[in-house]
Protein backbone atom coordinates (compact mmCIF):
# COMPACT_ATOMS: atom_id res chain seq x y z
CA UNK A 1 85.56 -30.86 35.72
CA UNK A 2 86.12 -34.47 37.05
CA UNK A 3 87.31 -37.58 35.53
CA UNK A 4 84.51 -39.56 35.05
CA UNK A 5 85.73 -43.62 35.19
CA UNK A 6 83.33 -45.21 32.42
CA UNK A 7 85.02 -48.57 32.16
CA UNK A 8 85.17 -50.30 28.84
CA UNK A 9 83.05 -53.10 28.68
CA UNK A 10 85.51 -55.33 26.97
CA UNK A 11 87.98 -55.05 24.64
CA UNK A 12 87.88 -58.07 22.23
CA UNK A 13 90.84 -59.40 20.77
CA UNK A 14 90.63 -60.06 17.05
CA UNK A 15 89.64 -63.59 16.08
CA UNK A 16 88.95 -64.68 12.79
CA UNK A 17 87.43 -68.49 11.81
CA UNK A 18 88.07 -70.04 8.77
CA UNK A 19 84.72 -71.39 7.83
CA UNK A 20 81.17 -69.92 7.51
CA UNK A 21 83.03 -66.30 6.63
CA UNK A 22 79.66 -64.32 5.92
CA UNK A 23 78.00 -65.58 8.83
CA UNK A 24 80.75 -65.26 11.75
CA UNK A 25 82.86 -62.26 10.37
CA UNK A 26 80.49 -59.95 11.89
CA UNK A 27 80.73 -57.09 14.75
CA UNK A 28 79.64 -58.14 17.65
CA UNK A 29 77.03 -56.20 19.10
CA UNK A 30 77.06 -56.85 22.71
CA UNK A 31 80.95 -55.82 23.00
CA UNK A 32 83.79 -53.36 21.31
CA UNK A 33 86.25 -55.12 18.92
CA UNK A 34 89.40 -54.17 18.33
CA UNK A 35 88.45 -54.14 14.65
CA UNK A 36 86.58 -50.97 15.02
CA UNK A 37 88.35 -49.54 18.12
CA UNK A 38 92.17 -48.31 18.68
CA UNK A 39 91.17 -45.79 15.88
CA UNK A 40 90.51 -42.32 17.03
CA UNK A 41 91.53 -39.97 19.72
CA UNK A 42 88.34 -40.56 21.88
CA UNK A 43 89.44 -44.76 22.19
CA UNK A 44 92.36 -43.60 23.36
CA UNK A 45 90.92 -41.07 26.06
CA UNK A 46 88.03 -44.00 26.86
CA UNK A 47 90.31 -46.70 27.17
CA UNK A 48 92.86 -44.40 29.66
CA UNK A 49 89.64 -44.22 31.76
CA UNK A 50 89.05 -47.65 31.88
CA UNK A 51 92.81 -47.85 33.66
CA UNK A 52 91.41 -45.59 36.35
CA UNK A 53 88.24 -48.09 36.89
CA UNK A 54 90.85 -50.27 38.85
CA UNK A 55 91.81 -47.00 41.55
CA UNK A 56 88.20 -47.26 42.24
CA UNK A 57 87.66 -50.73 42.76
CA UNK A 58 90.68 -50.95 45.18
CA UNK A 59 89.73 -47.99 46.86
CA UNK A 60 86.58 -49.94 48.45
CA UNK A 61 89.41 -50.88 50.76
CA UNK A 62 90.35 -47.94 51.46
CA UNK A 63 89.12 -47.25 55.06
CA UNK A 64 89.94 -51.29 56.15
CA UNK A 65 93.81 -51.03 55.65
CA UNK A 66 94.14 -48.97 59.44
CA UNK A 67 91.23 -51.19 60.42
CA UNK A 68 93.94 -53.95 60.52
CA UNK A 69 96.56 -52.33 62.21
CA UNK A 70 97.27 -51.65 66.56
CA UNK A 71 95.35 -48.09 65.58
CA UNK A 72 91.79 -49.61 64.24
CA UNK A 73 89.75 -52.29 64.81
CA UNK A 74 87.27 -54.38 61.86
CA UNK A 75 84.13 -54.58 63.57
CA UNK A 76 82.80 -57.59 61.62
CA UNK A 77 83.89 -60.58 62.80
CA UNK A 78 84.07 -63.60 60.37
CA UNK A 79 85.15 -61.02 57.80
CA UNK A 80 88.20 -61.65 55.67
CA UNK A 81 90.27 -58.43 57.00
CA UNK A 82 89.08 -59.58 60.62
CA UNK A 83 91.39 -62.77 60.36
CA UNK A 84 94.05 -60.63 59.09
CA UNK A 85 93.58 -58.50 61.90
CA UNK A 86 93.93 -61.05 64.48
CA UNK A 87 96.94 -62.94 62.70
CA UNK A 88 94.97 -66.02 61.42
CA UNK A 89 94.54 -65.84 58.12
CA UNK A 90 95.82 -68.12 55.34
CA UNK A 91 95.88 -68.58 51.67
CA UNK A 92 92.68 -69.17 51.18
CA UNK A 93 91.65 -65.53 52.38
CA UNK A 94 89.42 -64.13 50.01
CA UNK A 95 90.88 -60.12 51.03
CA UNK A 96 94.53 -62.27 49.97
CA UNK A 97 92.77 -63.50 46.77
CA UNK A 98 90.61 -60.18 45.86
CA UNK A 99 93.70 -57.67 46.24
CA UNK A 100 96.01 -60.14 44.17
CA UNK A 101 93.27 -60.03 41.40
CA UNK A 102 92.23 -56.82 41.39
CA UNK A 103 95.84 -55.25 41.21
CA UNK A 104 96.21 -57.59 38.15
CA UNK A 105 93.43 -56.56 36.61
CA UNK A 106 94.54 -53.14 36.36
CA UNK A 107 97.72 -54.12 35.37
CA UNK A 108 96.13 -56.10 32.53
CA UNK A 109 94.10 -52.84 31.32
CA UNK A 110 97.01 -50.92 31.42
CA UNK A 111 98.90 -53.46 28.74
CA UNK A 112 95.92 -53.48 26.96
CA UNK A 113 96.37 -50.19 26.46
CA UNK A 114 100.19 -49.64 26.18
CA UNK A 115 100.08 -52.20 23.69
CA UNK A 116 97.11 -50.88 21.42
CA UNK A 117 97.48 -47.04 21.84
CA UNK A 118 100.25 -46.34 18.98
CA UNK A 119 97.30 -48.15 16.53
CA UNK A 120 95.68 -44.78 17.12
CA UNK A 121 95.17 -42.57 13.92
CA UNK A 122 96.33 -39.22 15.21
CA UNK A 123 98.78 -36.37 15.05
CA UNK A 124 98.42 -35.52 18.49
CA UNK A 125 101.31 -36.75 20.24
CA UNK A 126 101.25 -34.73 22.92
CA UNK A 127 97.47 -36.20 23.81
CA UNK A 128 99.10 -40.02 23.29
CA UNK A 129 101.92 -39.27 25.46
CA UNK A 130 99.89 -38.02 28.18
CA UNK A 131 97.80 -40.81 28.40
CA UNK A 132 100.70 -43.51 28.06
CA UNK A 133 102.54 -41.30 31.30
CA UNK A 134 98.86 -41.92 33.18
CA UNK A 135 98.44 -45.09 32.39
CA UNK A 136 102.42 -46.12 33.20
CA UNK A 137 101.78 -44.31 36.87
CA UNK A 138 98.25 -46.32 37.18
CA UNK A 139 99.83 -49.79 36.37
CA UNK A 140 103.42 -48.92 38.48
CA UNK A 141 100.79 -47.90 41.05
CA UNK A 142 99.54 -51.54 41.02
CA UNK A 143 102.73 -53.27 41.19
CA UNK A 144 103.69 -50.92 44.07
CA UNK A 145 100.89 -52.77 46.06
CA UNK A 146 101.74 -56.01 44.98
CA UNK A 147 105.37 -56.08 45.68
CA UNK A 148 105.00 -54.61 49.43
CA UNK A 149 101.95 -57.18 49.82
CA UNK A 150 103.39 -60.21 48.19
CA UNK A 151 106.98 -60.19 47.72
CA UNK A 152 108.22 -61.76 44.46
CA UNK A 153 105.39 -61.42 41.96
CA UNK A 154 105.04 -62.42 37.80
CA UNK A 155 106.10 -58.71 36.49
CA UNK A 156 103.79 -58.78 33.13
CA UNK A 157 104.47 -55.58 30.86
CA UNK A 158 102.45 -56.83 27.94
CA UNK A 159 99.42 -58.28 27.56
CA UNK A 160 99.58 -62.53 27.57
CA UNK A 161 97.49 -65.23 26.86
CA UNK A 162 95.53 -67.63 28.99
CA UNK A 163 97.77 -70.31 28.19
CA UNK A 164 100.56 -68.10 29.04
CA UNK A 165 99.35 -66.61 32.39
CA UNK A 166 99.20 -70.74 33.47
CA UNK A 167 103.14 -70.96 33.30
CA UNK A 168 103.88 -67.39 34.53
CA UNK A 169 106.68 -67.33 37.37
CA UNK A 170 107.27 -64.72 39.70
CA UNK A 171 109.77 -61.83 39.57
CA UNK A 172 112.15 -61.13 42.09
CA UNK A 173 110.53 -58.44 44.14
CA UNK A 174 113.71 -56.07 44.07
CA UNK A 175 113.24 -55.88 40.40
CA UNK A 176 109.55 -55.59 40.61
CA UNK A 177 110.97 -51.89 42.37
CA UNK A 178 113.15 -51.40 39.83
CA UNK A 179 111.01 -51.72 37.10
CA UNK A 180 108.63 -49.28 39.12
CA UNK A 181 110.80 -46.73 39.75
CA UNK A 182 111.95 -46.70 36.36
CA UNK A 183 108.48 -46.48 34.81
CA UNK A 184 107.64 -43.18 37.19
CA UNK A 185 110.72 -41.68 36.45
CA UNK A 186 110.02 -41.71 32.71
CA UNK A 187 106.20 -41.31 33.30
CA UNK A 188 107.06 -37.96 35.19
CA UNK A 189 107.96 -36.65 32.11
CA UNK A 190 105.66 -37.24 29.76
CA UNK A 191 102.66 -35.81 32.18
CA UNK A 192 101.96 -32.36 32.77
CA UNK A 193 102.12 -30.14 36.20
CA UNK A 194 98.71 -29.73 36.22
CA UNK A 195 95.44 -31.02 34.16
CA UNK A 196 92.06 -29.68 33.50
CA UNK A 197 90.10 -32.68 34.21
CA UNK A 198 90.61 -33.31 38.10
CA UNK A 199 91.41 -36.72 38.99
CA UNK A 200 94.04 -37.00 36.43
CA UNK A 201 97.24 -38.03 36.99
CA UNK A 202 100.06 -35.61 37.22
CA UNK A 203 103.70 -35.31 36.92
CA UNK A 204 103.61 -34.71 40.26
CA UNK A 205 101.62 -37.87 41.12
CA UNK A 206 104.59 -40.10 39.24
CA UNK A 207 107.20 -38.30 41.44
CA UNK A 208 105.02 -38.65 44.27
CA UNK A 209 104.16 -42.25 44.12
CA UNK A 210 108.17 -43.20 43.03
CA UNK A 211 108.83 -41.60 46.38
CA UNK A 212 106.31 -43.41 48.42
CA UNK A 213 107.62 -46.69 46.32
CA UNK A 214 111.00 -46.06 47.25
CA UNK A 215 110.53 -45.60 51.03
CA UNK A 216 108.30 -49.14 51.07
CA UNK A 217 111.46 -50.54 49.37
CA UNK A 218 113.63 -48.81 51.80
CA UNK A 219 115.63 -47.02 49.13
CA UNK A 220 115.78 -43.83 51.28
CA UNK A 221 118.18 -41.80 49.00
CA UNK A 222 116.19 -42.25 46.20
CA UNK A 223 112.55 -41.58 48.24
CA UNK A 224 113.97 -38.13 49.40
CA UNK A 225 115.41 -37.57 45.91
CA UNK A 226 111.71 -38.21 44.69
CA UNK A 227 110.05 -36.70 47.25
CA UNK A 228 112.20 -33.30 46.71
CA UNK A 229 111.35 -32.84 43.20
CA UNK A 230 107.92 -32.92 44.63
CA UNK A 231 108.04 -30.27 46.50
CA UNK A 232 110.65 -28.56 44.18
CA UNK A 233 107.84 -28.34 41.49
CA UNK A 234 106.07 -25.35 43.82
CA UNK A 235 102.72 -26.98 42.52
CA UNK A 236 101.15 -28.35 45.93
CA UNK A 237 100.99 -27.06 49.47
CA UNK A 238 99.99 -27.95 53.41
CA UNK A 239 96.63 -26.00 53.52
CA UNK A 240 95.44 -24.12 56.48
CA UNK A 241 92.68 -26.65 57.71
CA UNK A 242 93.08 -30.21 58.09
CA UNK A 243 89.73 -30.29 59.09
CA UNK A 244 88.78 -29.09 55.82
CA UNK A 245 91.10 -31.81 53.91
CA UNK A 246 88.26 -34.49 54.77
CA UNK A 247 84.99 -32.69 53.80
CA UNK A 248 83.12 -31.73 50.55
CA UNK A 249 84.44 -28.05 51.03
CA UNK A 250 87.76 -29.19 51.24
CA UNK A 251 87.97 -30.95 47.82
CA UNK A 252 90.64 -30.68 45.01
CA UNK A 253 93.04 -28.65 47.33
CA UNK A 254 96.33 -28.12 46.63
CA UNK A 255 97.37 -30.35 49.00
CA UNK A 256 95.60 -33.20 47.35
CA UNK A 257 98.74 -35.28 44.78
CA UNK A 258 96.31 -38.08 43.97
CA UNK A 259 92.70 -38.88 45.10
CA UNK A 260 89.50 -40.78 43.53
CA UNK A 261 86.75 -38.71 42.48
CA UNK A 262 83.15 -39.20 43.54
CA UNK A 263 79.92 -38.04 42.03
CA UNK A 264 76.92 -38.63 44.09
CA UNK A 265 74.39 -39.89 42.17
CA UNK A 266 76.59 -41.46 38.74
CA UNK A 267 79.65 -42.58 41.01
CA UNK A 268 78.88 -42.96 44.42
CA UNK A 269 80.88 -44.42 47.54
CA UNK A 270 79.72 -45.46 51.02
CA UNK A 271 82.02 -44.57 53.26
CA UNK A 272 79.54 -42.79 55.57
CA UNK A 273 77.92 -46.24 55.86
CA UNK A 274 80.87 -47.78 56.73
CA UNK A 275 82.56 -45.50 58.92
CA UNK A 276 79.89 -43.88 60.93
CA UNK A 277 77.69 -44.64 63.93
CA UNK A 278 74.70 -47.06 64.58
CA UNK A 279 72.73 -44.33 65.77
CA UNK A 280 73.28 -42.21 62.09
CA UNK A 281 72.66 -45.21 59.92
CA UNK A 282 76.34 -46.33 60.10
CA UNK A 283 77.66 -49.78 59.94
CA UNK A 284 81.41 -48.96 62.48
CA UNK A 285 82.78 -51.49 60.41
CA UNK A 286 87.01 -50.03 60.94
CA UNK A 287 86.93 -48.39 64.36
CA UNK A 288 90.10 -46.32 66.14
CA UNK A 289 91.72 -48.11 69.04
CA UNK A 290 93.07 -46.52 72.28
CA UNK A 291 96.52 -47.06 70.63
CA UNK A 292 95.49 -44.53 68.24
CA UNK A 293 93.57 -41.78 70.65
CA UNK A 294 96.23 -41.98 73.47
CA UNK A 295 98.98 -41.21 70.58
CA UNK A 296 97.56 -37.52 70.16
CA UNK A 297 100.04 -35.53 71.89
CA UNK A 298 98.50 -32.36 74.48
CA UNK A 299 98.70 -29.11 72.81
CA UNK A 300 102.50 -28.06 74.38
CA UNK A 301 103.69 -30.89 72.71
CA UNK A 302 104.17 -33.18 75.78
CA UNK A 303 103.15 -36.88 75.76
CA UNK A 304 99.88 -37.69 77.38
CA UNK A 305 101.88 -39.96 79.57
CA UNK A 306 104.42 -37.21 80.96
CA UNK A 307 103.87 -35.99 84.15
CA UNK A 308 104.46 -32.89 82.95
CA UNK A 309 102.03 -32.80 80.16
CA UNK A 310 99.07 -31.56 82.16
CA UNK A 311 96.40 -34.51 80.60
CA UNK A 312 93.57 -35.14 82.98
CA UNK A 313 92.18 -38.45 82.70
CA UNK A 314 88.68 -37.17 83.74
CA UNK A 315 88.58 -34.95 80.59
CA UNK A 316 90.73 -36.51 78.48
CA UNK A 317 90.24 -35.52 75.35
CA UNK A 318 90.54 -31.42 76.73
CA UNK A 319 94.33 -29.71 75.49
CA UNK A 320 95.04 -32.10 72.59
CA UNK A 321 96.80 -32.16 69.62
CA UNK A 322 93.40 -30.96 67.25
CA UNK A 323 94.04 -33.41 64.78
CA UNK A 324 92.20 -36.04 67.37
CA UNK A 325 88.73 -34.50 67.16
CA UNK A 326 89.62 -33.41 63.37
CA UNK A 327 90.12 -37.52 62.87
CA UNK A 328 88.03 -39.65 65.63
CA UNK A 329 84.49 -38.81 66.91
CA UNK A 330 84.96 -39.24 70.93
CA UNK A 331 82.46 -38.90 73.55
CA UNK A 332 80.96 -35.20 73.36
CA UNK A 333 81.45 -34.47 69.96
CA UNK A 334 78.26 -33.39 67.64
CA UNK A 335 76.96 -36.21 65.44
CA UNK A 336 76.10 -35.43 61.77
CA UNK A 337 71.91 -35.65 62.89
CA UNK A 338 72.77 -32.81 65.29
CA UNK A 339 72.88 -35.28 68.69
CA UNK A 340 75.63 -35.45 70.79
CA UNK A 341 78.03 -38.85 70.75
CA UNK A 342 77.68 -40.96 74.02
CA UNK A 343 79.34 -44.47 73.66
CA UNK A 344 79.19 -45.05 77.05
CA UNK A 345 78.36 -48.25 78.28
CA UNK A 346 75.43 -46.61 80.72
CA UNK A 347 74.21 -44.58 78.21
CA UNK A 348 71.11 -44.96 76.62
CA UNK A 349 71.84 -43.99 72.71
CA UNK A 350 71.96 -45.70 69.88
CA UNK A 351 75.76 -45.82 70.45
CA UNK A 352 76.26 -47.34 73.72
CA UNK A 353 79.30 -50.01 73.73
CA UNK A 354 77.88 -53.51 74.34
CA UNK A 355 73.72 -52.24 73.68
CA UNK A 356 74.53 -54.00 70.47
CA UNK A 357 77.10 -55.56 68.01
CA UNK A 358 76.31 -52.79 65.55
CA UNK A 359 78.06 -50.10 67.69
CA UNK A 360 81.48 -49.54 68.01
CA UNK A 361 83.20 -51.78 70.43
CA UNK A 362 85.64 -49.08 71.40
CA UNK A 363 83.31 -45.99 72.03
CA UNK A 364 85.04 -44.21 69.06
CA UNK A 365 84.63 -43.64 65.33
CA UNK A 366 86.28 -42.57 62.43
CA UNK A 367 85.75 -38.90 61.47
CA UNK A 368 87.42 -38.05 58.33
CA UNK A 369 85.02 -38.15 55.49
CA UNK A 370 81.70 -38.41 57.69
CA UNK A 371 79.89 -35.63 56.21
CA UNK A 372 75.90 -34.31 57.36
CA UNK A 373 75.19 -34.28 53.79
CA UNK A 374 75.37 -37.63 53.24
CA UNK A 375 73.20 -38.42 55.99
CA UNK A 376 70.17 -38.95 54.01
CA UNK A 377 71.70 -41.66 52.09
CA UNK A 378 74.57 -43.02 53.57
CA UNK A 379 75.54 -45.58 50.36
CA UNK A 380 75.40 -42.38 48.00
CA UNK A 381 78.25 -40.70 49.11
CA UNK A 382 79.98 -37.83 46.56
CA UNK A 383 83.15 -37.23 48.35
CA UNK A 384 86.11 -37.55 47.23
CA UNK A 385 89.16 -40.32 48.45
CA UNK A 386 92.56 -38.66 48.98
CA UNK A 387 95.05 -41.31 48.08
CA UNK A 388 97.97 -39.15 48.82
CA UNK A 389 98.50 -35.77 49.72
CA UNK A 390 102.00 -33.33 50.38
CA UNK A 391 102.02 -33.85 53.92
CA UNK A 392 102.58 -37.23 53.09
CA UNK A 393 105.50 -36.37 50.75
CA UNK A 394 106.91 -34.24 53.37
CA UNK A 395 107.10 -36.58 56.17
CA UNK A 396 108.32 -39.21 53.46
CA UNK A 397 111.29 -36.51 52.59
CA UNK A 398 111.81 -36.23 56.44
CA UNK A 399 112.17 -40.22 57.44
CA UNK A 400 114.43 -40.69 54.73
CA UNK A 401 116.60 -38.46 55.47
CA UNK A 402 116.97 -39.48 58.81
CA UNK A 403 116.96 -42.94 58.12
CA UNK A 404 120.18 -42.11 56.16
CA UNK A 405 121.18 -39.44 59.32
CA UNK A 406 121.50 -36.73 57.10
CA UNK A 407 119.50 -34.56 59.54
CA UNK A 408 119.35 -30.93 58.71
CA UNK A 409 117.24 -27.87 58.80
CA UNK A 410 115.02 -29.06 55.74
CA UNK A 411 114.00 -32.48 57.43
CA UNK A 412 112.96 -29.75 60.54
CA UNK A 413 111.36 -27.50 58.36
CA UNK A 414 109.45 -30.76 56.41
CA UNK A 415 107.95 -32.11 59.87
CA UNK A 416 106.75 -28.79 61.13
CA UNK A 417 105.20 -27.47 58.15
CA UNK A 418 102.93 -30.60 58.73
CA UNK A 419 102.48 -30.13 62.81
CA UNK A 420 101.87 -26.24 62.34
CA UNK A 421 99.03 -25.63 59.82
CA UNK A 422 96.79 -23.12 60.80
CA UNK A 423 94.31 -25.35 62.65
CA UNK A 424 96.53 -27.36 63.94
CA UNK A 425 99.76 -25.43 65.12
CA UNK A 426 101.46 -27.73 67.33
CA UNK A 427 105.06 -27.13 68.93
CA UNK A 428 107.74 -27.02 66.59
CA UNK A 429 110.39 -29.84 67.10
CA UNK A 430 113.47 -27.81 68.17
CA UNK A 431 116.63 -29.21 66.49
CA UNK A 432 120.05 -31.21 67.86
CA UNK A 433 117.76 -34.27 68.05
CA UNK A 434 119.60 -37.55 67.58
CA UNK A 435 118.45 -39.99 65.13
CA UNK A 436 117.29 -42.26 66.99
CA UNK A 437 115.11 -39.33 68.62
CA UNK A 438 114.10 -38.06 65.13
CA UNK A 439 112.91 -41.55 63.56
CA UNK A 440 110.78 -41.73 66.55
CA UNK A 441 109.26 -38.34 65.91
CA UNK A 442 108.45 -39.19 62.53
CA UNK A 443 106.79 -42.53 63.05
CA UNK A 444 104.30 -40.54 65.11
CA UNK A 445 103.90 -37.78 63.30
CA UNK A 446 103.12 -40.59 59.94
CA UNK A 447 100.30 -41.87 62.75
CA UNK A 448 98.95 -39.16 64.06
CA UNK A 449 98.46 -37.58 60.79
CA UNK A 450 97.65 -39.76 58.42
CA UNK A 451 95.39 -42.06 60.59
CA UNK A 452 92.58 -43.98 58.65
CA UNK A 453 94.16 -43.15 55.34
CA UNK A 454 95.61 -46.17 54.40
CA UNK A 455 99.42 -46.07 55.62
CA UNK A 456 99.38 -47.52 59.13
CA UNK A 457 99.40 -51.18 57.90
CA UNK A 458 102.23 -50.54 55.47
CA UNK A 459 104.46 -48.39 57.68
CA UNK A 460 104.41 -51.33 61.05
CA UNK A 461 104.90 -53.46 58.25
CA UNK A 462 108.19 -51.86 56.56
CA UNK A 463 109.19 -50.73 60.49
CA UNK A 464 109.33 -54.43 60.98
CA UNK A 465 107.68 -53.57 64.38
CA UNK A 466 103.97 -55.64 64.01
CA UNK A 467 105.38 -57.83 65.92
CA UNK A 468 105.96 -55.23 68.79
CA UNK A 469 102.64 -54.02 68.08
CA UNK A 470 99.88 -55.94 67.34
CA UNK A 471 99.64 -59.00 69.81
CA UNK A 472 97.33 -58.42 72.79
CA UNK A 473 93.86 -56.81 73.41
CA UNK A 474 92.06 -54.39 72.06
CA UNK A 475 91.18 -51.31 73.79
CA UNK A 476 89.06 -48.41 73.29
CA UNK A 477 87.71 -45.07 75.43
CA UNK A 478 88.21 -44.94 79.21
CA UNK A 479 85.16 -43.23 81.02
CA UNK A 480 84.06 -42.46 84.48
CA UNK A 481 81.35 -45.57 85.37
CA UNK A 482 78.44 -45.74 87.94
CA UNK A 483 80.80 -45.68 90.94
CA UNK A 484 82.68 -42.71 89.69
CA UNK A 485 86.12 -44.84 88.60
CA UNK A 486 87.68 -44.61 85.38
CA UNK A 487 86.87 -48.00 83.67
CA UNK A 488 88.02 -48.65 80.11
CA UNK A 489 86.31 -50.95 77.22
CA UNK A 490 88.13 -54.07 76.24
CA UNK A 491 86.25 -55.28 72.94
CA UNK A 492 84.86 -59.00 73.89
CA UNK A 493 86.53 -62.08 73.28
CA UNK A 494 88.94 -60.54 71.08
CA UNK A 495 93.04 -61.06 70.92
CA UNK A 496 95.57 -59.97 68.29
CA UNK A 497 98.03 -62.55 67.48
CA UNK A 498 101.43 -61.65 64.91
CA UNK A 499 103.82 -64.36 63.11
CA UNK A 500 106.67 -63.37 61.70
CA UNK A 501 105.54 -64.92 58.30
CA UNK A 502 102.57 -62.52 58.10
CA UNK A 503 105.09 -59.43 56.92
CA UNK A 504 104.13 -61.08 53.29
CA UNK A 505 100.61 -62.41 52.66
CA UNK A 506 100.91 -65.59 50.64
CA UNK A 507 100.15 -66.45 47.40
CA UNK A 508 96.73 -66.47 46.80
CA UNK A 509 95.71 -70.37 46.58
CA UNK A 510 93.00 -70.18 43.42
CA UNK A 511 95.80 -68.74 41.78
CA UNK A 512 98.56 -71.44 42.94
CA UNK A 513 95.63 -74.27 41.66
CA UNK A 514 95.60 -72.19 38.21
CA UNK A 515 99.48 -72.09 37.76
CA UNK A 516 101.83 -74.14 39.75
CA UNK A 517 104.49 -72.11 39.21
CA UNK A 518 104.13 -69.41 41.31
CA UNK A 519 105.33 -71.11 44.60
CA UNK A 520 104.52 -69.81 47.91
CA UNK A 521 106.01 -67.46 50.24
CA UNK A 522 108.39 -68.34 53.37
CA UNK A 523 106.12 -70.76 55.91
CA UNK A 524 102.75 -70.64 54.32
């Protein structure tokens, strides 16, 4: 059974007037008071949902994140994560403004319901308890987002008033982590190993998330502390098939810690319309780069740029690491209609770079999650979002612990459970690497496997390398032209820029004009 996210449609804090008393002291109609709510089990259970309402909303961004990064490119320019993506954005933003007020707004449902849940009439603790450790992960979730985004923000753990939110200041962001870390730690154990309803939050999800928080706030003993008790809870696993992570089959696996689930139909996405081609009804609006496709190591393990590796630039996507074509749709592949995929510029499909804005200006396209059964109606999508998975909490295990050079045979062990999965099985990485040669290892393995699923803007972020990174042109798929040379696509009038103050986005500026106390960040 899945978790079904019916949002509340407000929750109506008790007012009383001192005049007219027969007339106004009435229930409203249109709305749920708290007079009549916070009573039984089921407002509890209903109002927990409502929390989980806010994972959906911010999932909408869900495929843009690597579509802002040196790995992906937002094919829709004028659009907010566009300016982002080239380096000139600004306050004003409205992706800066949205993400600020959605995050809050979960955060506000959650101390809606921290606040009001002990009102419940009920002798099931055990129920209560559950729900407060789901709703304390959903909320530390938020913050998690907002401290790595914005720095310093107002830590609220209660619900305030409107007058109140106008004088609000802003936390130091190291106690913003504290405060989350502490809340998953004692969320962990009030939630369960498992849970009937899928979609649920877990103990494992708390332990999960405090590890992924604590490697953002480069606390690396603590994230492979986390991350350990993960994997020590023999609950979750690397399946065989990576391929199979990203379809309908694939769904609720046991590699799957936290993900959003999708009904087609009653709770729909559209990430086929998004993600996939012109010629399939697709918009290409977050595209892989050639940064991304010429990361893909060949199958022995080797570089494509070694001499030594055996890559052939005329059939370049032939002896590769099979997460490429598992993750990116490159020339040859099958399209979900049954077609083959030709971006090239000569070609004459409905994908050829440059026939039209509405194809992919780099000749490739995002793969995981495109799905032939959603071809009919691309908006009406059923599948589910991972939002993190054990091969995350692996490699997370594995980079702190070499960040903190305490490389043994476990942080071995962690990285090549994740390169040798059935349908994958890449080399092993032998040991006696340095650390140095081990924190490079990991930063592509985080790439390479977890491209287009969020973590690429995050990670060049808390590398402090964007500025290495992003400046420059963007480049997609090399092909053989008309005269038989290798030519490759540059996307048009296009050219990354990076500043040094874009590691934090600013404050948002409708909020600044609401509450001058929140300040700014450093040189916006």
């Amino acid at each position: 059974m899945k978790i079904i996210y019916k949002p509340l449609l407000l929750i109506v804090l008790g007012l009383t007037f001192g005049a007219c008393e027969d007339l106004l002291d009435t229930t409203p109609t249109d709305r749920i008071s708290t007079e009549i709510f916070w009573k039984t089990e089921k407002d509890a259970q209903l109002a927990a949902n409502a929390v989980y309402t806010h994972l959906t909303e911010t999932a909408t961004h869900y495929a843009s994140w690597d579509g802002m990064t040196d790995i992906g490119y937002t094919n829709l320019p004028q659009s907010p994560e566009s300016f982002i993506l080239q380096g000139t954005f600004d306050q004003l933003n409205s992706r800066v403004a949205s993400d600020w007020k959605g995050y809050y707004s979960g955060i506000r449902s959650a101390n809606a319901f921290l606040d009001n849940v002990d009102k419940v009439q009920t002798s099931n603790t055990a129920l209560i308890n559950r729900l407060k450790g789901e709703v304390r992960t959903l909320r530390a979730n938020y913050y998690i987002s907002l401290a790595f985004l914005y720095g310093d923000v107002p830590l609220l753990t209660s619900e305030v008033t409107l007058e109140e939110s106008k004088v609000l200041t802003r936390t130091p962001v190291s106690q913003v982590w504290d405060f989350i870390s502490s809340e998953l730690t004692e969320a962990a154990t009030l939630l369960p190993n498992t849970q009937t309803e899928k979609g649920r939050i877990t103990k494992g999800t708390a332990l999960a998330l405090k590890a992924r928080a604590a490697l953002y706030a480069k606390r690396y003993q603590e994230a492979a502390d986390a991350a350990k008790a993960v994997m020590d809870l023999n609950v979750y696993s690397i399946i065989p098939s990576y391929k199979d992570l990203f379809t309908y089959n694939g769904e609720n696996n046991a590699e799957v810690i936290l993900d959003i689930q999708f009904i087609k139909g009653t709770l729909p996405n559209d990430v086929f319309s998004v993600l996939a081609q012109r010629s399939v009804n697709g918009k290409n609006l977050f595209v892989p780069t050639k940064v991304l496709v010429d990361s893909y190591e060949m199958t022995n393990g080797l570089p494509i740029g070694d001499a030594a590796s055996g890559f052939d630039p005329m059939n370049p996507y032939a002896g590769r690491d099979p997460r490429l074509k598992y993750s990116v749709y490159v020339e040859g592949d099958i399209l979900p209609n049954g077609k083959v995929f030709d971006p090239k510029p000569s070609s004459t499909t409905g994908d050829a770079v440059g026939s039209t804005f509405l194809v992919s200006p780099t000749g490739y396209n995002v793969k995981k999650y495109i799905s032939a059964e959603d071809l009919a109606a691309p908006t009406n999508a059923g599948i589910n979002f991972i939002l993190l998975r054990y091969a995350e909490v692996k490699l997370i295990y594995a980079e702190a612990k070499i960040a903190q050079n305490q490389i043994d045979q476990s942080v071995y062990d962690a990285i090549n459970s994740v390169r040798q999965r059935t349908d994958v099985n890449m080399p092993a990485i032998a040991s006696g690497k340095s650390q140095e040669e081990m924190t490079a290892i990991v930063r592509h393995e985080r790439m390479v496997e977890l491209a287009f699923e969020g973590q690429r803007f995050f990670d060049i972020r808390r590398w402090e390398i964007a500025g290495d990174v992003m400046p420059g042109k963007v480049y997609g798929m090399t092909y053989k032209n008309a005269q038989g040379n290798l030519q490759t696509v540059e996307v048009p009038a296009w050219t990354n820029t990076w500043n040094d103050r874009n590691y934090l986005w600013p404050v948002p500026q409708q909020e600044r004009d609401l509450n001058d106390q929140l300040g700014q960040n450093p040189n916006w």
